[in-house]
C-alpha atoms as a PDB file:
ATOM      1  CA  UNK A   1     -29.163  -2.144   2.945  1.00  0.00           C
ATOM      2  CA  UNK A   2     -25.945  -3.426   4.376  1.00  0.00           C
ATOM      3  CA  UNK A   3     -23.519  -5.048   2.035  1.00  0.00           C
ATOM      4  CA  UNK A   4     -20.512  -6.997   4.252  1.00  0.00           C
ATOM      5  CA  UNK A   5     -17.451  -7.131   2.091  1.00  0.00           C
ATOM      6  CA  UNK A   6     -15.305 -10.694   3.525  1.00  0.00           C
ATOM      7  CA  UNK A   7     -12.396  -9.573   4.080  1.00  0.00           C
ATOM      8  CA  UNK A   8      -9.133 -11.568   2.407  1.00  0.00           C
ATOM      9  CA  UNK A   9      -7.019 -14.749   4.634  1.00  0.00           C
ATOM     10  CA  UNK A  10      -3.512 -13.327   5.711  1.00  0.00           C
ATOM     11  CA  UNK A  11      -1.851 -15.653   3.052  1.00  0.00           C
ATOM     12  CA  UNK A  12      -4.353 -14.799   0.468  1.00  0.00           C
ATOM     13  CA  UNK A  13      -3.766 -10.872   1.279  1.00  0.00           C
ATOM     14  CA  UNK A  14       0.470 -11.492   1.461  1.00  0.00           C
ATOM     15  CA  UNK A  15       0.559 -13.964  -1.695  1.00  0.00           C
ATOM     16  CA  UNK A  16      -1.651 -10.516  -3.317  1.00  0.00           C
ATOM     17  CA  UNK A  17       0.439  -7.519  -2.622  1.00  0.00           C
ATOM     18  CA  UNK A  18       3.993  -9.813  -2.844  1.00  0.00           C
ATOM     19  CA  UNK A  19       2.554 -10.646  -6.509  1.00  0.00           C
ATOM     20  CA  UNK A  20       1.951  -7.216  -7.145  1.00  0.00           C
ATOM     21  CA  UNK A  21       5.133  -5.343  -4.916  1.00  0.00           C
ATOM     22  CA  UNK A  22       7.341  -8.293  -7.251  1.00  0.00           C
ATOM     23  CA  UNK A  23       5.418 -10.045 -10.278  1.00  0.00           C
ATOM     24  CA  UNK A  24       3.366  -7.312 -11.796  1.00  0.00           C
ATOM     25  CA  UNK A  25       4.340  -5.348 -14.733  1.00  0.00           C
ATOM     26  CA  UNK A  26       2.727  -2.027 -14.453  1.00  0.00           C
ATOM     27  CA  UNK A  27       1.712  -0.054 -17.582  1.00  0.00           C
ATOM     28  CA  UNK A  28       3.903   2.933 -19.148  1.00  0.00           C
ATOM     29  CA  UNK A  29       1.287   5.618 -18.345  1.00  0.00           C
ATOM     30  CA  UNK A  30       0.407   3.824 -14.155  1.00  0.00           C
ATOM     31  CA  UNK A  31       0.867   6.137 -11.539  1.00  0.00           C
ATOM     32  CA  UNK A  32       1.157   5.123  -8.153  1.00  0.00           C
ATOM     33  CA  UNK A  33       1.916   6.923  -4.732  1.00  0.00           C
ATOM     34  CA  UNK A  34       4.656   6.363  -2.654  1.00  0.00           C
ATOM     35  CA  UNK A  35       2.427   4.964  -0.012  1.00  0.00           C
ATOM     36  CA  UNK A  36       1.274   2.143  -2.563  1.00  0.00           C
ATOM     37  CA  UNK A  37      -1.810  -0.399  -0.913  1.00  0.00           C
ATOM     38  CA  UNK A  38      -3.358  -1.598   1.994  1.00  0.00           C
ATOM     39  CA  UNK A  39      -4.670  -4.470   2.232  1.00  0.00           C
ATOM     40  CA  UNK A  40      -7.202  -5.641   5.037  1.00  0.00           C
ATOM     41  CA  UNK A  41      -7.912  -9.117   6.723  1.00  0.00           C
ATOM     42  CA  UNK A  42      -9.864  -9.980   9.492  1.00  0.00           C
ATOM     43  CA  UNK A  43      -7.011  -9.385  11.926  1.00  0.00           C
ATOM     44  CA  UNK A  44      -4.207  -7.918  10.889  1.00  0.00           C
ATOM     45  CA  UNK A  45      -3.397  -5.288   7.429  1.00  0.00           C
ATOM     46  CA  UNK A  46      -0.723  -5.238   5.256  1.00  0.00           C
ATOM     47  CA  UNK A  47       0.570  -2.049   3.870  1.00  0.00           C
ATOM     48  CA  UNK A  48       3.055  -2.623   0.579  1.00  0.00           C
ATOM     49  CA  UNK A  49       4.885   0.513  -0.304  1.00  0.00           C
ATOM     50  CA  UNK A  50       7.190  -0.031  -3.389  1.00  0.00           C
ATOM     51  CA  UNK A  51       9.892   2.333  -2.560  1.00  0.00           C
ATOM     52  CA  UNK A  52      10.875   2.926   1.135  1.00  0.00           C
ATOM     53  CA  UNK A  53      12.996   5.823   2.281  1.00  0.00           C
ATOM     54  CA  UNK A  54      16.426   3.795   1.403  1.00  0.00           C
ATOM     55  CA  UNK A  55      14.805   2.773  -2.008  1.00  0.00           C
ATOM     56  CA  UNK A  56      13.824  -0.472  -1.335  1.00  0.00           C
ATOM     57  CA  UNK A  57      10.125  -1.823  -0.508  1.00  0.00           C
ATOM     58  CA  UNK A  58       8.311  -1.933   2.725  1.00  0.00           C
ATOM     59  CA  UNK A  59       5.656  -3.995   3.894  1.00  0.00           C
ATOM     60  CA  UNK A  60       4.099  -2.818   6.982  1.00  0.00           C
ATOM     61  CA  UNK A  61       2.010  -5.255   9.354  1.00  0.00           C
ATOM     62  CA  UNK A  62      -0.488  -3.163  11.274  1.00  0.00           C
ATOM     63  CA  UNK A  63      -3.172  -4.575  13.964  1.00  0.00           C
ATOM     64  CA  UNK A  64      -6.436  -4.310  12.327  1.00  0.00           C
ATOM     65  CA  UNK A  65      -8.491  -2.319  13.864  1.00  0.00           C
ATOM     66  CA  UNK A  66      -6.346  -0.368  16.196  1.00  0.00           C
ATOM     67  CA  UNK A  67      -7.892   0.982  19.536  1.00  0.00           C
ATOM     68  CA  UNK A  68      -6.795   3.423  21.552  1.00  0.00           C
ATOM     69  CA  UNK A  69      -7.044   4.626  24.984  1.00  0.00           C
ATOM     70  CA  UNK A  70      -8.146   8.066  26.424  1.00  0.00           C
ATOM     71  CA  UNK A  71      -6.301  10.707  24.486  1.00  0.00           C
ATOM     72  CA  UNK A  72      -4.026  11.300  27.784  1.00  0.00           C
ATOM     73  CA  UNK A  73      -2.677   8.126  27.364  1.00  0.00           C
ATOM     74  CA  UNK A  74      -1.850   7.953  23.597  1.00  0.00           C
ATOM     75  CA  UNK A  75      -1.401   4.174  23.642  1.00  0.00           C
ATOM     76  CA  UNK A  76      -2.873   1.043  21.652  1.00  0.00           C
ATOM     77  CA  UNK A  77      -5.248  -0.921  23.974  1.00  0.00           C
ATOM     78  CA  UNK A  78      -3.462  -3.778  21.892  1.00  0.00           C
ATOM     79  CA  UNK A  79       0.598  -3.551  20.704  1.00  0.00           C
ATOM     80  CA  UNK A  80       1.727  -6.160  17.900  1.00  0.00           C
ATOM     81  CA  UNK A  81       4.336  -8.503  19.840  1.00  0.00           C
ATOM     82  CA  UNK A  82       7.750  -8.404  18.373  1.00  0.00           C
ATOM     83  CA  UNK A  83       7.798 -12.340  18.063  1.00  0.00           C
ATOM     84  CA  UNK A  84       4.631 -11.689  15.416  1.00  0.00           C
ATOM     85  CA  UNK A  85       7.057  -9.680  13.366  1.00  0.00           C
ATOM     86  CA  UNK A  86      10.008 -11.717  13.695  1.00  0.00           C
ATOM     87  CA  UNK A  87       7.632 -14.639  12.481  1.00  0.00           C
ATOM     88  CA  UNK A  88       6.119 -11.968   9.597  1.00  0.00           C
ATOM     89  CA  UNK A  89       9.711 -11.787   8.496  1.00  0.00           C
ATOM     90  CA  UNK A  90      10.549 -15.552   8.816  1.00  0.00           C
ATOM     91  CA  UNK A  91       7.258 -16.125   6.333  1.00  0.00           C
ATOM     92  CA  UNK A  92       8.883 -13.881   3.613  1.00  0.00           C
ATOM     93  CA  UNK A  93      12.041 -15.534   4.020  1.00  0.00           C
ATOM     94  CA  UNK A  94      10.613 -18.865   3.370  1.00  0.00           C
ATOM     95  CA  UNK A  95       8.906 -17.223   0.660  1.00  0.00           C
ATOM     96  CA  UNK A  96      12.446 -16.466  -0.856  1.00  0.00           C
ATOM     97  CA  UNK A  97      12.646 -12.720  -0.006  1.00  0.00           C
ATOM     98  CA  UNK A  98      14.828 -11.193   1.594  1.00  0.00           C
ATOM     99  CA  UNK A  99      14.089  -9.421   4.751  1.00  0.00           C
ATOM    100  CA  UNK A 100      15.982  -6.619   6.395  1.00  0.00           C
ATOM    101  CA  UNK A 101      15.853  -3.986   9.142  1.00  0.00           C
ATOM    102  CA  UNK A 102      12.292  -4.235  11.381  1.00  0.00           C
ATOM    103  CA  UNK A 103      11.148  -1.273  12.994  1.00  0.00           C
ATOM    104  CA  UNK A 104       8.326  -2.303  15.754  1.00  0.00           C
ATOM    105  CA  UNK A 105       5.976   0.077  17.619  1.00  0.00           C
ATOM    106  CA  UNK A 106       3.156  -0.226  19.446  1.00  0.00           C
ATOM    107  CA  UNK A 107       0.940  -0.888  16.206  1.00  0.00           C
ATOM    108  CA  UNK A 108       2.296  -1.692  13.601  1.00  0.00           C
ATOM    109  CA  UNK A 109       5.855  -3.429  12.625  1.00  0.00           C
ATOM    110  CA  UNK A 110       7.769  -2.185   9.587  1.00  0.00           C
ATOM    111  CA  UNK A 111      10.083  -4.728   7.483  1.00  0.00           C
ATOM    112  CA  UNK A 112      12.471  -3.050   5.182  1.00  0.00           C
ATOM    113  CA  UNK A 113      12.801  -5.475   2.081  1.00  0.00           C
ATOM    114  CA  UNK A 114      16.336  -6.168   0.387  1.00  0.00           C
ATOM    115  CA  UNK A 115      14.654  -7.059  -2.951  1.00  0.00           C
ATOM    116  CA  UNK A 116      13.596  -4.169  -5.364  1.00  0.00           C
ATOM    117  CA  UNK A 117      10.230  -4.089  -6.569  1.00  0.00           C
ATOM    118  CA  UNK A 118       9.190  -4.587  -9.772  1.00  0.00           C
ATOM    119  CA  UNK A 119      11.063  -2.155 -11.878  1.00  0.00           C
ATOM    120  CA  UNK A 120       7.969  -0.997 -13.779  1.00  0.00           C
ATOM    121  CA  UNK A 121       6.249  -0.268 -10.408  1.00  0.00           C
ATOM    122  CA  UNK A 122       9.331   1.689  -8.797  1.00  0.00           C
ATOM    123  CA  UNK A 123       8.599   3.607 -12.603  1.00  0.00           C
ATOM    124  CA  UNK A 124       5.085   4.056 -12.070  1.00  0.00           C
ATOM    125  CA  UNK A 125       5.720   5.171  -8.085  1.00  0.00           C
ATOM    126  CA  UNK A 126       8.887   7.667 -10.233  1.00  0.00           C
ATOM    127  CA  UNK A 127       6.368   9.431 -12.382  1.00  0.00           C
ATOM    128  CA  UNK A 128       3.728  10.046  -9.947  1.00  0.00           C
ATOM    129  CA  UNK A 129       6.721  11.826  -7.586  1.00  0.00           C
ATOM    130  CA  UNK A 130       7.084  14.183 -10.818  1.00  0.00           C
ATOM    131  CA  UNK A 131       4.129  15.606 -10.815  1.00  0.00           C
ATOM    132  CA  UNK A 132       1.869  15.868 -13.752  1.00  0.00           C
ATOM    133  CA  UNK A 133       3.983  16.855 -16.565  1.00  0.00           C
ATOM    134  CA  UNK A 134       1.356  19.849 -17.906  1.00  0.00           C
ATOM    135  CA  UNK A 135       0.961  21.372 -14.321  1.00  0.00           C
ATOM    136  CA  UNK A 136       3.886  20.665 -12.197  1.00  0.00           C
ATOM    137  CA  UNK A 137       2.072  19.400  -9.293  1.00  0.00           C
ATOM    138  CA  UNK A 138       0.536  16.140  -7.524  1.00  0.00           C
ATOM    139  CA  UNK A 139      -3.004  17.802  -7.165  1.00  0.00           C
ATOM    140  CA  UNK A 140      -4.102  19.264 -10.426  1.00  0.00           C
ATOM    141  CA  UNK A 141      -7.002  17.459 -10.811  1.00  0.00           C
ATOM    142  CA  UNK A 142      -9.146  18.879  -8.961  1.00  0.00           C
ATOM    143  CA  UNK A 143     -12.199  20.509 -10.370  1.00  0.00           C
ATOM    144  CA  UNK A 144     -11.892  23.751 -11.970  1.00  0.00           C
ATOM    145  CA  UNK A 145     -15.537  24.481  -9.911  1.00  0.00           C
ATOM    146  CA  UNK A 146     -13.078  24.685  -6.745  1.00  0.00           C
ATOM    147  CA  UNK A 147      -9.979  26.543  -8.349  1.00  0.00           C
ATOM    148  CA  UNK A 148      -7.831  23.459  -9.962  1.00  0.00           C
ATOM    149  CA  UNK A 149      -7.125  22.459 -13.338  1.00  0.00           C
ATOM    150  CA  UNK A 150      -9.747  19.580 -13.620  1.00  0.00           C
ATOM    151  CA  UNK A 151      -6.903  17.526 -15.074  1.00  0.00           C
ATOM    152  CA  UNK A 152      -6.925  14.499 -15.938  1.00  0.00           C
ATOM    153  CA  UNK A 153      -3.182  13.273 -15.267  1.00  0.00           C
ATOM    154  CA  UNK A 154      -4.061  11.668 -11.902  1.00  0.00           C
ATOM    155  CA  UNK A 155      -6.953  10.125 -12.821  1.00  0.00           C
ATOM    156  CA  UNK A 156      -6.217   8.462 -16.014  1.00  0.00           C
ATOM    157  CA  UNK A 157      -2.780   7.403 -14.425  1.00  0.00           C
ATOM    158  CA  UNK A 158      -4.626   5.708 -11.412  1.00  0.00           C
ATOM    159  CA  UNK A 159      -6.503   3.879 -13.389  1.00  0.00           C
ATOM    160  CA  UNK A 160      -4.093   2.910 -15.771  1.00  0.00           C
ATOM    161  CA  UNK A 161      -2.349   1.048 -12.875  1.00  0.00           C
ATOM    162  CA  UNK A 162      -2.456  -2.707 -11.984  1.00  0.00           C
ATOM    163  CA  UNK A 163      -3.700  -3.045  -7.919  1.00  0.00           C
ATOM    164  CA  UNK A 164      -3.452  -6.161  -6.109  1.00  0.00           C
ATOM    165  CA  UNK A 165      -5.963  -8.841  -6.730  1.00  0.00           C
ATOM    166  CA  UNK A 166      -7.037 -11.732  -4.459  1.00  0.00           C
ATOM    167  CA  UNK A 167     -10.563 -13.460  -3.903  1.00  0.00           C
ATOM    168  CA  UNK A 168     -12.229 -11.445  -1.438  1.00  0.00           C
ATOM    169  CA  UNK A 169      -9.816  -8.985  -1.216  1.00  0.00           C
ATOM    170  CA  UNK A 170     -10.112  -5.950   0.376  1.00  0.00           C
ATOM    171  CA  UNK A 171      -7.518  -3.679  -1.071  1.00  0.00           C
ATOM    172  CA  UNK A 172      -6.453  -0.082  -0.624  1.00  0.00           C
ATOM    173  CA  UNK A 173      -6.697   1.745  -3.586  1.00  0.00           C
ATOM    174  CA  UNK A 174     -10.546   0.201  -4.693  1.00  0.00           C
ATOM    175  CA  UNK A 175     -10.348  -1.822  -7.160  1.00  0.00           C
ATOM    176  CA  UNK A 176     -13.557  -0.126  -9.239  1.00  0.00           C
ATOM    177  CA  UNK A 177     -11.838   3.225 -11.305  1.00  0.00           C
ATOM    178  CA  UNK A 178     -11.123   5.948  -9.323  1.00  0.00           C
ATOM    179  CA  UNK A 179     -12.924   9.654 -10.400  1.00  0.00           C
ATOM    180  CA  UNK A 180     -12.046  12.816  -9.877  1.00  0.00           C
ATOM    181  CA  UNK A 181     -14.803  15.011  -9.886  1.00  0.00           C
END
């Protein structure tokens, strides 16, 4: 059987990841990875990473799917226009953000944010970077079976954490609770 998941409107998928990049308080034990979530509409995703090389948030616009030609050629068949992200970064702005720096390529355009995120996210995005406290490192829970700790750091962290919610939303990490096994 094939199950079709609808994907999420553009506003719907932006109003979901600002709320959560912004509005949502994050628990004391959430982890979450620098690279945060993507989240997929029909055309277009958006990628929300809480803390951005500078410290601030970025929220990437990426051309959903991509295609690309032969491998000589190493180009999209299709490059995001650099009016779409000018207008990207007009919508925040009329959404009261802050906008910086855009970085276009041929996929993708990257806006650097000038407002922090939520300061119990940029926490939760802090811990993860330490590394389980018990191990020292971002991978110890994998399964003893195939040489790791089997610990339960990761896990319990992910799960702990508050993803983006919209109706029909198709959202990078999955919303059911993540296993390590």
């Amino acid at each position: 059987m094939t199950t079709t998941v609808a994907h999420s409107t553009f506003d719907a998928a932006l109003t979901a990841g600002l709320h959560w990049l912004y509005h949502t308080e994050q628990p004391v034990q959430a982890l979450v990875e620098r690279c945060g979530v993507r989240i997929t509409t029909a055309a277009r995703r958006l990628r929300f990473l809480p803390i951005g090389l500078h410290g601030s948030p970025l929220i990437v616009l990426e051309l959903a799917p991509t295609r690309w030609t032969p491998a000589h050629a190493l180009r999209a068949t299709c490059t995001l226009a650099e009016r779409e992200l000018a207008a990207f970064a007009d919508t925040l702005a009329d959404r009261g953000l802050h906008p910086g720096c855009c970085d276009l390529y041929d996929d993708h355009g990257t806006i650097a944010m000038q407002d922090l995120a939520h300061p119990s996210l940029r926490a939760a995005v802090s811990r993860y970077s330490r590394g389980c406290p018990w191990h020292h490192t971002l991978v110890c829970d994998t399964p003893s079976s195939a040489g790791g700790e089997a610990c339960p750091w990761h896990t319990t962290g992910h799960n702990a954490a508050i993803w983006p919610t919209s109706t029909a939303c198709s959202c990078r990490p999955a919303a059911a609770a993540y296993r390590s096994e």
